[in-house]
Protein backbone atom coordinates (compact mmCIF):
# COMPACT_ATOMS: atom_id res chain seq x y z
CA UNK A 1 -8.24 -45.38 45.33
CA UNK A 2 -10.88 -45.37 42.56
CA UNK A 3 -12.34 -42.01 44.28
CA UNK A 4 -8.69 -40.24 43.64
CA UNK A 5 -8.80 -41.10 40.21
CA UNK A 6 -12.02 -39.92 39.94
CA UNK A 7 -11.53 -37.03 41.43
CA UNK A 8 -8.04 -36.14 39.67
CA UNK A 9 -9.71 -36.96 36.39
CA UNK A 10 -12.54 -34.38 36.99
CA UNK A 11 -9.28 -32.01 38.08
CA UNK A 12 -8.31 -32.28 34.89
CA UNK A 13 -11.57 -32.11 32.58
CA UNK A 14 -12.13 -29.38 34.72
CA UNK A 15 -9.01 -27.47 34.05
CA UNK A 16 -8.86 -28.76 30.77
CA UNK A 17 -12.20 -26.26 30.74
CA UNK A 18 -10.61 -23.81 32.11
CA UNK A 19 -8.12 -23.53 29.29
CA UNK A 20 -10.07 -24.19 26.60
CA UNK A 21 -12.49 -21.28 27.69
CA UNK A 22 -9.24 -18.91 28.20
CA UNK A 23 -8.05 -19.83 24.86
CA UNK A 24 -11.53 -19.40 23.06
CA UNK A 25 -11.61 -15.44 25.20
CA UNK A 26 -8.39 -14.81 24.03
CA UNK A 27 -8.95 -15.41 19.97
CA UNK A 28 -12.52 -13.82 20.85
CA UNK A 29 -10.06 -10.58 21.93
CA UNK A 30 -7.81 -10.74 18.85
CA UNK A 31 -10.34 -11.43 16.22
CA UNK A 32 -12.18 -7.70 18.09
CA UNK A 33 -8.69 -6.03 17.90
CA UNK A 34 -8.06 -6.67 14.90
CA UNK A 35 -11.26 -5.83 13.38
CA UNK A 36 -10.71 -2.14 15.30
CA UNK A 37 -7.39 -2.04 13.49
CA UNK A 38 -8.87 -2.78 10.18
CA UNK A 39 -11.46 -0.32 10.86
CA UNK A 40 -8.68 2.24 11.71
CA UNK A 41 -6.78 1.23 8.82
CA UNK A 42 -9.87 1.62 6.51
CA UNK A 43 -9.83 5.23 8.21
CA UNK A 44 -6.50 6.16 7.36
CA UNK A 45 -6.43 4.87 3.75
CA UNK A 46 -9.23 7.23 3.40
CA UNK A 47 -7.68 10.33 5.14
CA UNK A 48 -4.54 9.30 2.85
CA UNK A 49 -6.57 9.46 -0.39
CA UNK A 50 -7.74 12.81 0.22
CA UNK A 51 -4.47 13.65 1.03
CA UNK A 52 -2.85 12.41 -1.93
CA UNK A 53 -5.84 14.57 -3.84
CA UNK A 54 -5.38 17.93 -2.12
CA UNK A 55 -1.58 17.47 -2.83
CA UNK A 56 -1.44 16.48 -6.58
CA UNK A 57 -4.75 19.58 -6.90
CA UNK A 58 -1.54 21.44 -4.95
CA UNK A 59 0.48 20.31 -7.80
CA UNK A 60 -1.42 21.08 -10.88
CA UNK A 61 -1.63 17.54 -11.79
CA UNK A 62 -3.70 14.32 -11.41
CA UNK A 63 -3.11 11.33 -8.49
CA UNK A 64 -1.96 8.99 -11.61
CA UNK A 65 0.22 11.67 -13.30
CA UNK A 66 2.09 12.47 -9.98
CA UNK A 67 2.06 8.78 -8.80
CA UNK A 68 4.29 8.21 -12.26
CA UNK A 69 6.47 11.32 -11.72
CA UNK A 70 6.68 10.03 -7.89
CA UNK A 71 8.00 6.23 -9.62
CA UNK A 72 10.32 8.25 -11.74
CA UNK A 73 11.98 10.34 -8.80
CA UNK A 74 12.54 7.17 -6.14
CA UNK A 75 13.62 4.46 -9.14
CA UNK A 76 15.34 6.94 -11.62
CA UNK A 77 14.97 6.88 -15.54
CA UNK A 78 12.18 4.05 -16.30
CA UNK A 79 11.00 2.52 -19.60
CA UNK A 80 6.94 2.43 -19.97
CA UNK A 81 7.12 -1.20 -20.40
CA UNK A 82 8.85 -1.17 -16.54
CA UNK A 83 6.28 1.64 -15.33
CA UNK A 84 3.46 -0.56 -16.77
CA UNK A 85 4.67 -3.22 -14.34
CA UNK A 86 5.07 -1.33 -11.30
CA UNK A 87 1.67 0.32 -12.16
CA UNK A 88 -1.04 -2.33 -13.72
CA UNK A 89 -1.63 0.23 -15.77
CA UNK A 90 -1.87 -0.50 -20.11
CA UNK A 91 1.13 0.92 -22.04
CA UNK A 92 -1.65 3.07 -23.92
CA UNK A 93 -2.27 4.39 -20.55
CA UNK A 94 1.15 5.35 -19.49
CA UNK A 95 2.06 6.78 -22.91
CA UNK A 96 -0.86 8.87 -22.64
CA UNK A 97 0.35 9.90 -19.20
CA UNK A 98 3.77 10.79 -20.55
CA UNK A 99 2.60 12.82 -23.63
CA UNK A 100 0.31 14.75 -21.25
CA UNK A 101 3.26 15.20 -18.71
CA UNK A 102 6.12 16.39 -21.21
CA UNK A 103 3.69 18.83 -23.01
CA UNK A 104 3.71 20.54 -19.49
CA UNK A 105 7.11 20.42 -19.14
CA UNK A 106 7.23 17.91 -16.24
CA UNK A 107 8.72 14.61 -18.10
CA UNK A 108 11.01 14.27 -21.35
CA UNK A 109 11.87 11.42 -23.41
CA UNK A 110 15.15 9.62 -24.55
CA UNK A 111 16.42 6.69 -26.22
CA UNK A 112 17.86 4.28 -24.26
CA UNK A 113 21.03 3.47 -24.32
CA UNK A 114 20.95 -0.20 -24.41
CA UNK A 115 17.97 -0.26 -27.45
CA UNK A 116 17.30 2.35 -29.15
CA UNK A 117 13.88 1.32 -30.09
CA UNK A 118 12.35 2.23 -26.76
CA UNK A 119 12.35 5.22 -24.89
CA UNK A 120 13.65 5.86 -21.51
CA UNK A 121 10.82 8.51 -19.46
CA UNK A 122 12.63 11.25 -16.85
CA UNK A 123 11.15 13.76 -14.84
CA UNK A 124 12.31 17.10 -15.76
CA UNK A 125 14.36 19.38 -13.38
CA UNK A 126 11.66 21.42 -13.38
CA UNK A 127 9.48 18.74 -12.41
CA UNK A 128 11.80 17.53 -9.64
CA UNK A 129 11.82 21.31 -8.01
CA UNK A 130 8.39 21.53 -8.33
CA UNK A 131 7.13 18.46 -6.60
CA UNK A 132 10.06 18.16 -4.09
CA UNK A 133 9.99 21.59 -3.04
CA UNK A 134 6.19 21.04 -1.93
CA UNK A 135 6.40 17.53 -0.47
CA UNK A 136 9.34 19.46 1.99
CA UNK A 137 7.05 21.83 2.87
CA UNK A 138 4.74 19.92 3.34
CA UNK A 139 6.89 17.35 5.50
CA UNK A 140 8.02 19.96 7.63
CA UNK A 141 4.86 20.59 8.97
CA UNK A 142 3.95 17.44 9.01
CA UNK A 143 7.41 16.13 11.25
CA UNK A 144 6.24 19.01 13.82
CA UNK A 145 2.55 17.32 13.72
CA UNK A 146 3.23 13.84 14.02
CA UNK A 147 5.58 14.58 17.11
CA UNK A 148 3.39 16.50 18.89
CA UNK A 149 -0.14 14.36 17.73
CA UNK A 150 0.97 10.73 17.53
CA UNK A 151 4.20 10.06 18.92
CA UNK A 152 3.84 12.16 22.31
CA UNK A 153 3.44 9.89 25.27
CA UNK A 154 4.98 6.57 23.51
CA UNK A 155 7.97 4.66 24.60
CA UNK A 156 10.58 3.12 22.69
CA UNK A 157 8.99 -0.51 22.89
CA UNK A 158 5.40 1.49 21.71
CA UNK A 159 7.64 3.18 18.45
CA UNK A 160 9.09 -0.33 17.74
CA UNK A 161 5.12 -2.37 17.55
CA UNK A 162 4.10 0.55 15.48
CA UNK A 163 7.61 0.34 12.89
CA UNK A 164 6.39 -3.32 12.96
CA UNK A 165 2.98 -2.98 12.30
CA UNK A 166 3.06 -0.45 9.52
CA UNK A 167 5.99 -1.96 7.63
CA UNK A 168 3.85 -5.85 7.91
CA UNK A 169 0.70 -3.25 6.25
CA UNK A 170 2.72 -1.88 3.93
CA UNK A 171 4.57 -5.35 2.42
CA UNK A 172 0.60 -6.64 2.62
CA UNK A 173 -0.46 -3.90 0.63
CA UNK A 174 2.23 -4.74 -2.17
CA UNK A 175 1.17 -7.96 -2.71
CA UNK A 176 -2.53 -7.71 -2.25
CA UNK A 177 -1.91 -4.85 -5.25
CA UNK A 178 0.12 -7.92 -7.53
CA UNK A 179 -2.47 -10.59 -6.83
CA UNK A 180 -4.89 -8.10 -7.87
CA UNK A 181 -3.02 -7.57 -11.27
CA UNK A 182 -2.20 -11.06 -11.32
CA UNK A 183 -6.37 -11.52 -11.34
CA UNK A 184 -6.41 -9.40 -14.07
CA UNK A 185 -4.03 -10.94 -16.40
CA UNK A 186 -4.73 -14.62 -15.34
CA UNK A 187 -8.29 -15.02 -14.56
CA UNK A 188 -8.42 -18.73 -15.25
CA UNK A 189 -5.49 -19.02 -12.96
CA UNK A 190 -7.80 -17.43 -9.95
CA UNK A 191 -10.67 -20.01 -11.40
CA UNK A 192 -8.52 -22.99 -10.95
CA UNK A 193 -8.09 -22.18 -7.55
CA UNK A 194 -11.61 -22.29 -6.85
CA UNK A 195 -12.41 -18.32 -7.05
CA UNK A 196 -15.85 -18.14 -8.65
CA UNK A 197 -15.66 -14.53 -8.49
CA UNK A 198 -15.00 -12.60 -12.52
CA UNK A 199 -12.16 -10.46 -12.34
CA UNK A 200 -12.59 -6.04 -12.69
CA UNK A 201 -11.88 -5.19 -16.59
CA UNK A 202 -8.58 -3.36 -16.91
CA UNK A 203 -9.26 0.12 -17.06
CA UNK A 204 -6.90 3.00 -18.64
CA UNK A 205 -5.40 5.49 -16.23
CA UNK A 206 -8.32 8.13 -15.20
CA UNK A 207 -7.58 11.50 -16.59
């Protein structure tokens, strides 16, 4: 009797083994997949930037002129107190963004309605032809590309991991880009939470 016991209790280490070495192979796998991924990812942030350059060199303007006009278009008429939140940029920044944008026709200023001491920023017509009329273009192209390069050969259950995936990156991005502002503003609130690091200074928008 004390042999079966034995025995089932070596059964048990033994498959108790088993698992644990399955278990420690299959967070070996993840931990490689998702450093691929984030390798990929650091990829296509990359390829994006100099996308995002070509375009706004497309344009006639800078990345941080066209990322406000771009605010302006998807949220409608915006104060610079509102665009300095959305941005992290300083409200010397933005104004100098606006004076440079409206003295090429792109952006124009108005009260606002509900307090006349501030001004509310708008792209111009002009400004909304201009950059939507490229971007379409642009998209077009793009549409024909991304069916024929990326999508080809996946199945609906393939399209709904990737929608998944890229809107989880995209919400992370968000918030990693408000803690990061947050570290700005509040360093001593990072520093009570142990972060030894020193925050980046805040810098005004590049030209």
């Amino acid at each position: 009797m004390t042999g079966s016991h034995d025995h089932d209790r070596h059964a048990h280490a033994h498959h108790s083994d088993a698992d644990s070495d399955s278990d420690s192979d299959s967070d070996s796998e993840e931990i490689t997949d998702a450093e691929e991924i984030l390798d990929l990812l650091a990829r296509l942030e990359i390829g994006s930037m100099l996308f995002r350059q070509a375009l706004t060199q497309r344009l006639g303007i800078t990345g941080t002129e066209h990322l406000m006009l771009d605010l302006l278009i998807q949220h409608g008429d915006l104060t610079g107190s509102q665009l300095v939140g959305m941005t992290g940029l300083t409200s010397g920044a933005i104004s100098g963004l606006a004076d440079r944008l409206e003295q090429e026709g792109l952006l124009s200023r108005s009260p606002d309605p509900s307090d006349g001491r501030r001004r509310v920023l708008r792209p111009t017509d002009a400004a909304r032809r201009h950059i939507e009329t490229t971007i379409e273009k642009l998209r077009l192209r793009r549409k024909e590309r991304v069916a024929v390069e990326l999508l080809h050969g996946l199945d609906d259950a393939d399209l709904d991991a990737v929608t998944i995936f890229l809107s989880r990156a995209t919400d992370r991005a968000f918030r990693q880009a408000r803690a990061l502002r947050l570290w700005q503003r509040e360093p001593s609130r990072w520093r009570s939470r142990g972060s030894t690091s020193r925050p980046a200074p805040t810098r005004s928008a590049p030209g």
